[in-house]
Protein backbone atom coordinates (compact mmCIF):
# COMPACT_ATOMS: atom_id res chain seq x y z
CA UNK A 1 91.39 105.22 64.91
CA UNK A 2 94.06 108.32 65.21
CA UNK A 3 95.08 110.29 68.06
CA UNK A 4 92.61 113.31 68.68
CA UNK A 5 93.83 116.45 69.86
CA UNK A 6 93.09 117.79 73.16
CA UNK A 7 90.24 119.76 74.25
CA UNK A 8 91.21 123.10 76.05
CA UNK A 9 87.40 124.32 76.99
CA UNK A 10 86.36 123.34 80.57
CA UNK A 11 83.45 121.37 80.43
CA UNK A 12 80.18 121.69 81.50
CA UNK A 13 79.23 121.08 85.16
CA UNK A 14 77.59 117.51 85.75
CA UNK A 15 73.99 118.81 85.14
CA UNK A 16 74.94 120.68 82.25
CA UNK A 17 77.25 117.19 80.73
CA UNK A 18 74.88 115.02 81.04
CA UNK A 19 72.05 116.95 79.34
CA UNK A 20 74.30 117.35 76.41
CA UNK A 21 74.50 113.42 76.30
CA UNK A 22 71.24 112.38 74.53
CA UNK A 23 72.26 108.58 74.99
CA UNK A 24 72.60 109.19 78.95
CA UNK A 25 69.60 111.02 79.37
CA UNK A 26 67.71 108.15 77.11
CA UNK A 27 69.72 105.56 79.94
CA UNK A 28 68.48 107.43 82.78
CA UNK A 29 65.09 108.41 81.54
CA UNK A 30 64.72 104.41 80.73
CA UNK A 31 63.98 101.88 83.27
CA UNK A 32 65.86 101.96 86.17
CA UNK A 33 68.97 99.14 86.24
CA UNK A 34 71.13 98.67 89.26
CA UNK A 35 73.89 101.42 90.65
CA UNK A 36 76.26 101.05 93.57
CA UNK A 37 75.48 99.13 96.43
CA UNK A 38 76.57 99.98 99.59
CA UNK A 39 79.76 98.37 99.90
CA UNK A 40 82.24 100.89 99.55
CA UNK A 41 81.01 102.86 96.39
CA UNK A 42 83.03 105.62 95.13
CA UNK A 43 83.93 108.68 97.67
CA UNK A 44 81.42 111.88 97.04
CA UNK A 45 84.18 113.47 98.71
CA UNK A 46 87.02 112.21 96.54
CA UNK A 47 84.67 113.04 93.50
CA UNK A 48 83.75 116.39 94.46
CA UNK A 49 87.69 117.17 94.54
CA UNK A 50 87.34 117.15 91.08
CA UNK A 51 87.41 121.06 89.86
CA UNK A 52 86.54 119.65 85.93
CA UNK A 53 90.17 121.70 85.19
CA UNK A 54 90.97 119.19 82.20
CA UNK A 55 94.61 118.80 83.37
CA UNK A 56 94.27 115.33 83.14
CA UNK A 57 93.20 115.14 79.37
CA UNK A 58 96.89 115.55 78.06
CA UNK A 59 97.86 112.36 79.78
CA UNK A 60 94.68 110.24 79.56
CA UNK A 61 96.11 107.40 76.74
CA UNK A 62 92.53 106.49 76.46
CA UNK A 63 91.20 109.84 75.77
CA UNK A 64 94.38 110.99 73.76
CA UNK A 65 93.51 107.99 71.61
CA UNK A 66 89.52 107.76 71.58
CA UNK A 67 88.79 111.60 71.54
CA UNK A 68 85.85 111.97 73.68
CA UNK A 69 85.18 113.59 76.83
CA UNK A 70 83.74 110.71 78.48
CA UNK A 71 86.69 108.49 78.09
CA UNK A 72 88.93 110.82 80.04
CA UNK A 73 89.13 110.89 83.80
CA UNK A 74 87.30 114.19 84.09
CA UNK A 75 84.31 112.28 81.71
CA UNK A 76 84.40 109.42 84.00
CA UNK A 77 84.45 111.27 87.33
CA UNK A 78 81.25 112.96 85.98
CA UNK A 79 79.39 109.32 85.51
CA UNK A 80 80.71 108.15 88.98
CA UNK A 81 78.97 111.02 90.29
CA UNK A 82 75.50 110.46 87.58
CA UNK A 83 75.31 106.94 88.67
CA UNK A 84 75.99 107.62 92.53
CA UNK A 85 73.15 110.27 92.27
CA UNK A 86 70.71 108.33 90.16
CA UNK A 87 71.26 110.55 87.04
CA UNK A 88 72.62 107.75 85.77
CA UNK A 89 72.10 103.89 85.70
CA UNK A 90 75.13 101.44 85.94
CA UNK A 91 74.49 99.92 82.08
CA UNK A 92 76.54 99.44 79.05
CA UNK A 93 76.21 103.06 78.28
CA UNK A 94 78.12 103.75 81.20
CA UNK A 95 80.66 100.93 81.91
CA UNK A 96 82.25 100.81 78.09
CA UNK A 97 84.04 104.17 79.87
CA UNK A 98 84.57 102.62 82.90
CA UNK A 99 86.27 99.48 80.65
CA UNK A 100 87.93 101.62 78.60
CA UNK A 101 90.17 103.22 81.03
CA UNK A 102 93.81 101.56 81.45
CA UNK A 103 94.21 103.00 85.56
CA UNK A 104 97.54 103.97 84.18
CA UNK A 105 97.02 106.57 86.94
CA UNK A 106 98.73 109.27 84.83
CA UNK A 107 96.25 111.62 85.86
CA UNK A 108 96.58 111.09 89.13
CA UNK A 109 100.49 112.23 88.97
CA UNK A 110 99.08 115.44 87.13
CA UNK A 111 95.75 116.74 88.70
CA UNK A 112 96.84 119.68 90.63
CA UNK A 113 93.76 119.20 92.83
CA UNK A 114 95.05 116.05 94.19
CA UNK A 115 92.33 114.23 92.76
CA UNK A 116 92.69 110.43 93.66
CA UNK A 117 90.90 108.84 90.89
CA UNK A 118 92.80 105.51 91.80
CA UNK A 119 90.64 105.10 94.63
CA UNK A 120 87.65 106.38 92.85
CA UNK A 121 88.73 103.85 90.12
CA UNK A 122 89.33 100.78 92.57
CA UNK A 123 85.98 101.48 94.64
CA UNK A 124 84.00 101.91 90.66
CA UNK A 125 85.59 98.74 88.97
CA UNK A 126 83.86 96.00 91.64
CA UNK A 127 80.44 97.77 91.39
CA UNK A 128 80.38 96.95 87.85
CA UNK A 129 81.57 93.38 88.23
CA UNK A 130 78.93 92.97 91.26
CA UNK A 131 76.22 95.22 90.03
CA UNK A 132 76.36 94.84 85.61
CA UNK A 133 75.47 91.80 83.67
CA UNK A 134 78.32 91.57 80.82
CA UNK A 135 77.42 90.28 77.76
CA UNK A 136 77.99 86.41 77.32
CA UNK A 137 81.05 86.65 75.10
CA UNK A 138 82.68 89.49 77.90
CA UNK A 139 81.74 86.82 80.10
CA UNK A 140 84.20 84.12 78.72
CA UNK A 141 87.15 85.93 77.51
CA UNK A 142 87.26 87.03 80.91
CA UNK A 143 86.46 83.98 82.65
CA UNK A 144 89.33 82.32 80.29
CA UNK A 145 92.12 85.72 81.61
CA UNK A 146 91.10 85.49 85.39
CA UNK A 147 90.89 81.43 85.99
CA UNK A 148 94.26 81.16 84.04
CA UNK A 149 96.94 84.01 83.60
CA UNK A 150 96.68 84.47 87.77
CA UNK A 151 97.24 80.68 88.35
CA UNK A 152 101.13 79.75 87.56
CA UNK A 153 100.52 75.62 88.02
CA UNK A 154 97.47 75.80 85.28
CA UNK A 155 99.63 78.26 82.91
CA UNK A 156 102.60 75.82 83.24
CA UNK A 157 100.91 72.35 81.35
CA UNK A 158 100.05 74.77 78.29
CA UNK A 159 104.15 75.57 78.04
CA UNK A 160 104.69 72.30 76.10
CA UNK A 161 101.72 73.20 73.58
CA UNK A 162 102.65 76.77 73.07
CA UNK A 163 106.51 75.45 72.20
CA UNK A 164 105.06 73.17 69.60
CA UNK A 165 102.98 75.59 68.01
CA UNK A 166 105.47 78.09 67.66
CA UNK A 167 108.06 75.34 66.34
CA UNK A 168 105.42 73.98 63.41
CA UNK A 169 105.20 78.14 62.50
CA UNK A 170 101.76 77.94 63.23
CA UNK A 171 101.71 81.61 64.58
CA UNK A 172 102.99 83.13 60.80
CA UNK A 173 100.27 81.49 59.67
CA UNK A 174 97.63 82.67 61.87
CA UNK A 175 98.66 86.18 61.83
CA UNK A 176 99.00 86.80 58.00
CA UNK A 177 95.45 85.17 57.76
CA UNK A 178 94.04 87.82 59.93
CA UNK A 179 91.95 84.46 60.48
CA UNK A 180 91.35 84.66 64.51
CA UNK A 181 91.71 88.51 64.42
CA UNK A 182 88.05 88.22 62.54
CA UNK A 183 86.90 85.26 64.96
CA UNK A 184 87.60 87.07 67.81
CA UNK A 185 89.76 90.50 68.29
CA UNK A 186 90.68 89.33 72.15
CA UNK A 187 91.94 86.52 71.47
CA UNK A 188 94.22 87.27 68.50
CA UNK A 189 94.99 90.42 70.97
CA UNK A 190 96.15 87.67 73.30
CA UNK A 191 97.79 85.14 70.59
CA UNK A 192 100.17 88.50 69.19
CA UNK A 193 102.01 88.75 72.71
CA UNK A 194 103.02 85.63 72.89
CA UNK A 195 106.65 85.69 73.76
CA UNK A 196 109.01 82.91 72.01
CA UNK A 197 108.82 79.73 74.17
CA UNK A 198 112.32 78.55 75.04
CA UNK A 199 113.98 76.02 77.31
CA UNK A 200 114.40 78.74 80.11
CA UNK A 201 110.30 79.42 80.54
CA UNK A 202 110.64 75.35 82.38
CA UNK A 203 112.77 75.97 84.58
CA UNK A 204 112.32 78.53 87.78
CA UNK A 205 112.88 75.50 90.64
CA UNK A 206 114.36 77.54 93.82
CA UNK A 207 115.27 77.06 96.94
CA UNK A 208 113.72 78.28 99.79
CA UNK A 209 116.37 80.15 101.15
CA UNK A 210 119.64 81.03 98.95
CA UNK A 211 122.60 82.70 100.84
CA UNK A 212 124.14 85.95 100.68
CA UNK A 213 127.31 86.31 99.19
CA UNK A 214 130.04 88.07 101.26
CA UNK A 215 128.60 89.76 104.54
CA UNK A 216 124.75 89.54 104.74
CA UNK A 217 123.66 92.76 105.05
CA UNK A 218 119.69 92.07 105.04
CA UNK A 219 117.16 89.13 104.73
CA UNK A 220 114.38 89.24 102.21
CA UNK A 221 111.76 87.64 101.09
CA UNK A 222 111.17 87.55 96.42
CA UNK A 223 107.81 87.26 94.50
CA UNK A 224 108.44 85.32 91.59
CA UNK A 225 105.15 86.46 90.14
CA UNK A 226 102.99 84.20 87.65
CA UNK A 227 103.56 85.26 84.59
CA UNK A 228 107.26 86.88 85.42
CA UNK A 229 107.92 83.19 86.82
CA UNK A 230 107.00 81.41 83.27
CA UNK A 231 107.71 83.65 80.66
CA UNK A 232 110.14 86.05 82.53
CA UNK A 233 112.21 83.35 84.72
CA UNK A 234 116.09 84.70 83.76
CA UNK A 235 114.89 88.21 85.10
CA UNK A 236 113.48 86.73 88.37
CA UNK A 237 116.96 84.38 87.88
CA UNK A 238 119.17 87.45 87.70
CA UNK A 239 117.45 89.38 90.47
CA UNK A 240 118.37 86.66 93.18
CA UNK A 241 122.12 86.69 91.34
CA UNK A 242 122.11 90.96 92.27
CA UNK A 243 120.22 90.58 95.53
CA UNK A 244 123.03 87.80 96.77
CA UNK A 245 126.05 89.83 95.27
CA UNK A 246 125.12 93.15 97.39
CA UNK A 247 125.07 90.96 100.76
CA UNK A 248 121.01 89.96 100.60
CA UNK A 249 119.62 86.50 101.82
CA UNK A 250 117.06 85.85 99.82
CA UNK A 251 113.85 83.94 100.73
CA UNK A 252 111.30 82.07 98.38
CA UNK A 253 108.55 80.74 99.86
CA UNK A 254 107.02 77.75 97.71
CA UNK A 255 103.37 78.70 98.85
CA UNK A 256 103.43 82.11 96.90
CA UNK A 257 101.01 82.25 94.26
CA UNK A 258 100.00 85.55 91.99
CA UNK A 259 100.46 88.71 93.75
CA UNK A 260 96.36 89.38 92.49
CA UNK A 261 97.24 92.53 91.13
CA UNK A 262 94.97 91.39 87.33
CA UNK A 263 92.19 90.48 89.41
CA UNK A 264 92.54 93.75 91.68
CA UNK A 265 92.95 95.83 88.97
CA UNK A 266 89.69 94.57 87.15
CA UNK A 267 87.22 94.59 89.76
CA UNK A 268 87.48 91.11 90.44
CA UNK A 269 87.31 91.31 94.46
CA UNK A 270 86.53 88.11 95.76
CA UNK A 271 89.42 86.16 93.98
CA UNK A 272 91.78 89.18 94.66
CA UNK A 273 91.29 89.07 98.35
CA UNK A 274 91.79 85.13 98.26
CA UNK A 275 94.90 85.69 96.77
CA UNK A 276 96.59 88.25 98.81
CA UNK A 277 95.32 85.96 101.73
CA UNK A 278 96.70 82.86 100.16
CA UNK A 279 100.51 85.70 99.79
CA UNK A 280 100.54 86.96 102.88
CA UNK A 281 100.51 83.52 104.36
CA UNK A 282 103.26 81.98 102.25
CA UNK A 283 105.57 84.82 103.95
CA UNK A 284 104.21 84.53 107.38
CA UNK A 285 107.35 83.17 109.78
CA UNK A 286 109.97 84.15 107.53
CA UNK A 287 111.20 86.98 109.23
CA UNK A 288 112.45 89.22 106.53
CA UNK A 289 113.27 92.86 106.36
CA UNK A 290 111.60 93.65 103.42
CA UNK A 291 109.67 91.89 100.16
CA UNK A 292 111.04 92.24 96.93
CA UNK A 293 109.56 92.44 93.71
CA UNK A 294 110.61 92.84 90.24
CA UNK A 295 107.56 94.13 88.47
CA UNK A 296 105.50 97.31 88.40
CA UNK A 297 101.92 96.07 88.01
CA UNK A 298 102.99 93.50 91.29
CA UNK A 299 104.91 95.69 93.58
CA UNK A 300 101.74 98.35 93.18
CA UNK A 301 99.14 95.81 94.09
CA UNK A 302 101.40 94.72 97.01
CA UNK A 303 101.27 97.45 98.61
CA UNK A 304 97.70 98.41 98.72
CA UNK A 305 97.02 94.68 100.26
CA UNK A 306 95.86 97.10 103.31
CA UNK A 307 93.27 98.32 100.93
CA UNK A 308 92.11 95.38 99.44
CA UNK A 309 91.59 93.45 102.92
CA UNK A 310 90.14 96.55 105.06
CA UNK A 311 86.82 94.40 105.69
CA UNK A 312 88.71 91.35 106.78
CA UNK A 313 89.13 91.44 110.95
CA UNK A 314 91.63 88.38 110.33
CA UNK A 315 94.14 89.95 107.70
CA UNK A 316 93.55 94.05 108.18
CA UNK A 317 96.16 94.55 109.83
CA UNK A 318 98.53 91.82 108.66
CA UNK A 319 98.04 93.24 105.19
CA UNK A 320 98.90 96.06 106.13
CA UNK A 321 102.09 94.90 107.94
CA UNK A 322 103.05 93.03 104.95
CA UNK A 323 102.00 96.03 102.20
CA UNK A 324 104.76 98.43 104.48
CA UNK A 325 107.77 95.24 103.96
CA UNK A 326 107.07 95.69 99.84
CA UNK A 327 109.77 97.62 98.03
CA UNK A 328 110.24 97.46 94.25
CA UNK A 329 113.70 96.11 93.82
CA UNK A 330 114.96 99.26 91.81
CA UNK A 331 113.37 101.14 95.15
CA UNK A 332 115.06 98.72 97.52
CA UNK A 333 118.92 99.06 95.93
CA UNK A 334 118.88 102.59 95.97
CA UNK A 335 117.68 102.52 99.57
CA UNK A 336 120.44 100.36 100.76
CA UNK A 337 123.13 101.15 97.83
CA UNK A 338 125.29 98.91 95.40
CA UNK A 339 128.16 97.05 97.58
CA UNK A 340 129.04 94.19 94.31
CA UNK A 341 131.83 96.28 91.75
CA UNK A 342 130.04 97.01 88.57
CA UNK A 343 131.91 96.41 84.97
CA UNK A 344 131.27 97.30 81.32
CA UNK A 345 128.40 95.94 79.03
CA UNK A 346 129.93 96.73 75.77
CA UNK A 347 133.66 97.68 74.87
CA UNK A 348 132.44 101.34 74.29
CA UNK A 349 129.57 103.41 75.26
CA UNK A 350 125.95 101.90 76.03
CA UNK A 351 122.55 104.57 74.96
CA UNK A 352 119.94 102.87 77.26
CA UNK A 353 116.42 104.08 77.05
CA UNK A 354 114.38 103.33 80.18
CA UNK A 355 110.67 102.49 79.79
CA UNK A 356 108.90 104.21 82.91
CA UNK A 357 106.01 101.47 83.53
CA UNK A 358 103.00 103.32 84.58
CA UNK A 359 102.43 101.23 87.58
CA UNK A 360 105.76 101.95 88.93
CA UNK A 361 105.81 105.78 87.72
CA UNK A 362 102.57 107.14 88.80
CA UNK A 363 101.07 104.02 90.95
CA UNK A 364 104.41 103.82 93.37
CA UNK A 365 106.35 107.27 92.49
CA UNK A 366 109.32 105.07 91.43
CA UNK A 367 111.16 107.22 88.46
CA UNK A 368 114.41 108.14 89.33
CA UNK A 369 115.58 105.27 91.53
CA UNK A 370 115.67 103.05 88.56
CA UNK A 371 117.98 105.66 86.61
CA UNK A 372 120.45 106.03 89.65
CA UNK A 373 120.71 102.55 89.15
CA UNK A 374 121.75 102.31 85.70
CA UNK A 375 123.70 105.07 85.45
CA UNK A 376 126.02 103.30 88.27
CA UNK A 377 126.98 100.59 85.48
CA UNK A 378 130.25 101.69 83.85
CA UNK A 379 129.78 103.25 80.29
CA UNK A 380 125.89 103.21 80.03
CA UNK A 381 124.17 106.95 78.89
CA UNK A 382 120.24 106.69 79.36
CA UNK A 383 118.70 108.62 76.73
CA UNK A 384 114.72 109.95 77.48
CA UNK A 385 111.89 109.11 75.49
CA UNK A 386 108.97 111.52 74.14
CA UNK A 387 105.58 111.13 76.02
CA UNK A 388 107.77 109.04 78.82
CA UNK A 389 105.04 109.16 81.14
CA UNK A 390 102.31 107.79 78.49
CA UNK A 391 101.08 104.52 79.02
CA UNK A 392 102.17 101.95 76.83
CA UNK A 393 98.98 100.19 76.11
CA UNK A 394 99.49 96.73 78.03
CA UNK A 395 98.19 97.60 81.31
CA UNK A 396 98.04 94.39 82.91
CA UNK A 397 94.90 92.75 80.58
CA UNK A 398 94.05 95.89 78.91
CA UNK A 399 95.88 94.49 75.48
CA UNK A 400 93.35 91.55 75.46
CA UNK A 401 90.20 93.65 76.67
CA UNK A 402 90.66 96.42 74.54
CA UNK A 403 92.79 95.53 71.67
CA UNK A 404 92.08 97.81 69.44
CA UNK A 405 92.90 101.29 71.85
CA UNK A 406 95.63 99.41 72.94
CA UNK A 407 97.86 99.14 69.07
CA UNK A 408 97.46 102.36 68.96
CA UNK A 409 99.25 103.09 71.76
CA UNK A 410 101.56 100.34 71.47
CA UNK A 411 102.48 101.61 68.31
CA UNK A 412 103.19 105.02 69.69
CA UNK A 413 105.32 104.14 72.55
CA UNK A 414 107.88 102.01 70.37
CA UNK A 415 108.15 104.50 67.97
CA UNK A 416 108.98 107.55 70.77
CA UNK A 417 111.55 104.92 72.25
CA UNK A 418 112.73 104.24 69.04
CA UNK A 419 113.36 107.94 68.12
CA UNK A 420 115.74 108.11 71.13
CA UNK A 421 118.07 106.59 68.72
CA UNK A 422 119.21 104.04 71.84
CA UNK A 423 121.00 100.64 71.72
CA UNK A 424 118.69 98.46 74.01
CA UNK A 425 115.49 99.45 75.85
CA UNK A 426 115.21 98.57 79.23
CA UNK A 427 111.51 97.51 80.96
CA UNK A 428 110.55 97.20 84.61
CA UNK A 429 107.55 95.37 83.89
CA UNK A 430 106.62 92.18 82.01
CA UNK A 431 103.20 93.13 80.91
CA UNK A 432 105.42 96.34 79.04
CA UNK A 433 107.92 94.12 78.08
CA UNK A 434 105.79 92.15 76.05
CA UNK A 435 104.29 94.80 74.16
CA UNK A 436 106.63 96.59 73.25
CA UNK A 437 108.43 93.30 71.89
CA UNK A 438 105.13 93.21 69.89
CA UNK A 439 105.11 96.23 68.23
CA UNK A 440 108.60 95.89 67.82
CA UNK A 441 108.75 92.67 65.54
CA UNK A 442 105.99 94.52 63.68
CA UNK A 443 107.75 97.80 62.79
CA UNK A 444 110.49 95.36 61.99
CA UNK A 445 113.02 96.78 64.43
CA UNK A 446 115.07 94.24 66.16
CA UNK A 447 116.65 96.19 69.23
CA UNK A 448 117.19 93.72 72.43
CA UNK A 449 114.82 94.75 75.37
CA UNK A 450 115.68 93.90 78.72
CA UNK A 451 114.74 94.35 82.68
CA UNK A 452 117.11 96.71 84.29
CA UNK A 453 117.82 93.98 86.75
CA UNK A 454 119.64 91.31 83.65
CA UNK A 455 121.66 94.76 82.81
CA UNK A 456 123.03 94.31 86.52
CA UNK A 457 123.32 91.43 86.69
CA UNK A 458 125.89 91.12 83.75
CA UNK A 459 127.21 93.76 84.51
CA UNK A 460 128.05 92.56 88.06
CA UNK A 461 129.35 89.24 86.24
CA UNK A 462 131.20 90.66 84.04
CA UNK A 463 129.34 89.46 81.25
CA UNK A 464 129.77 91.66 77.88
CA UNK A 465 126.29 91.73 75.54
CA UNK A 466 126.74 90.31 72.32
């Protein structure tokens, strides 16, 4: 599969598309299959925003990627509308686009209609789960991703496993068989991002409430997150270590589970409501200032907990209380400024490359908040990547759904950050940080990646890298 260039005709109004689709108009001339229901099905008005420009194709990874107009934003606006007016029926025909698309919301930062196809996207993706039969084998890979990754306590008991099958060298072994690639494509999607088990992914025991250092300036509360918590633990470690040094008590409640942003983000309503529910509680009483979180995906299903519990008379407005406390933790130390001295990394100058997570760049606005930050630490130059705003392929379970779009643009992304010529990337998000770690070890580069928040936090230490 290569990267197809970009179409500059304007295409066809819906009418027009869809008659020069022969497989659609054999879908919608066959028997009729479900659409939406009636439970909040995508916006005509929100679709008719859509002026069929083709802004968005330039910055559609999927369509960049698969080539065709359907797999863009524009294609899949077109369907929404199809299906909504019974053009269309909601079948496989029509929800491979649907699946294909990472709701990297790129588009939405560069439609100059102010088309909000992440609403479009959010109300489309729980038709499909509610209103399309998947095939079995859909079925169980993502039965096996939504009643594990989400659920820290049932990822923790496979730690010990994972360690010993990385010790033996079972992975080599596996990978340079190309043995469960040609089982099953998911799953060796979902074996290749494995990160090295060490002795930090079993630790992560905090206390409820650690103190500020110096003069407490605020009091907030920290997501630890489920997969951050396991395989990310010394970033969520050295995030309480900067929150404390710049005057911030910092609350953990032991009730927090997964923020339900994979579930959200897939359709999967029901459990994501449950788990915001189940989030919202474990901070009830605290009485903080503001939540913290240290990951893009998170921090952008946080804060549309308003959204995702608008039909629930108990939570609406609790949700939404607790969506306007959420503040990325790049977001929140800009707000409220560095008060802990800063020192060097490295005896010289530091190139840093910064790895704008799409979540965080186009789902919260949060781009130059970040850089302020790292620029602050004595001797660091932050050097900009081609295609920053381009979606690295991981997008939450993308990698594992859709493997195969997804090298592709793993594969692109480390190369542009690699071209930057910098020392160390630095990644917002863990979902990011694992692949690009991935397509690192397999271009055989072996520059250190780390989350902006370890940088400070050594920095603030007065730690040097090695």
């Amino acid at each position: 599969m290569s990267i197809k260039p970009v179409e500059s005709t304007i295409a066809a109004k819906s009418s027009n598309f869809l008659g020069q689709n022969p497989h659609l108009n054999e879908l919608s001339e066959s028997e009729a299959l479900p659409g939406f229901d009636a439970k909040h099905p995508p916006d005509p008005k929100l679709i008719d925003t859509c002026v069929h420009c083709g802004f968005c194709l330039s910055t559609c990874p999927s369509y960049r990627v698969i080539g065709k107009e359907m797999d863009s934003p524009r294609g899949r606006i077109y369907l929404m509308d199809a299906i909504a007016n019974g053009e269309a029926p909601l079948a496989e025909g029509t929800v491979e686009h649907f699946d294909t698309c990472l709701g990297c919301l790129a588009c939405v930062s560069t439609c100059p209609s102010g088309v909000q196809y992440d609403k479009l996207l959010a109300a489309t993706r729980p038709q499909v789960e509610r209103n399309y039969e998947r095939s079995l084998g859909d079925r169980v890979i993502r039965s096996l991703i939504f009643n594990l990754f989400p659920y820290p306590n049932r990822l923790r008991p496979l730690l010990v496993p994972l360690y010993v099958y990385q010790k033996l060298g079972i992975p080599k072994l596996v990978r340079q068989t190309g043995l469960l690639k040609k089982l099953s494509p998911r799953l060796a999607a979902m074996e290749s991002i494995l990160p090295n088990i060490t002795g930090e992914f079993f630790k992560g025991n905090y206390p409820d409430v650690i103190a500020a250092q110096g003069e407490k300036r605020y009091r907030v509360g920290m997501l630890l997150g489920c997969v951050q918590r396991l395989f990310f633990n010394p970033v969520n470690e050295a995030t309480v270590r900067v929150l404390t040094a710049n005057g911030c008590e910092v609350v953990i409640p032991k009730g927090q589970g997964c923020c339900a942003a994979l579930p959200a983000h897939q359709g999967q309503e029901e459990q994501a409501i449950a788990i915001a529910r189940q989030m919202i509680d474990s901070f009830e009483g605290t009485e903080v200032d503001f939540i913290i979180i240290n990951a893009a995906g998170c921090g952008h299903t946080l804060k549309e907990y308003g959204h995702i519990l608008q039909d629930d008379p108990n939570y609406r407005d609790k949700a939404q209380a607790f969506a306007n406390q959420v503040k990325d933790v790049q977001e929140f130390l800009a707000m409220v400024g560095l008060t802990a001295p800063l020192s060097p990394l490295t005896e010289g100058k530091l190139t840093v490359v910064y790895q704008d997570a799409c979540h965080l760049l186009h789902g919260q606005k949060i781009s130059q908040q970040p850089r302020q930050i790292l620029k602050q630490i004595p001797g660091v130059e932050l050097k900009e990547a081609l295609d920053a705003a381009l979606c690295c392929g991981s997008a939450g379970v993308y990698n594992m759904l859709q493997p195969e779009v997804s090298e592709e643009l793993g594969q692109q992304k480390v190369q542009n950050l690699l071209n930057t010529g910098a020392e160390l990337i630095a990644s917002p998000n863990p979902g990011c940080a694992l692949q690009i770690q991935k397509h690192l070890q397999l271009q055989g580069k072996d520059i250190p990646l780390m989350h902006p928040m370890e940088l400070l936090d050594l920095s603030i230490r007065g730690v040097r890298l090695k």
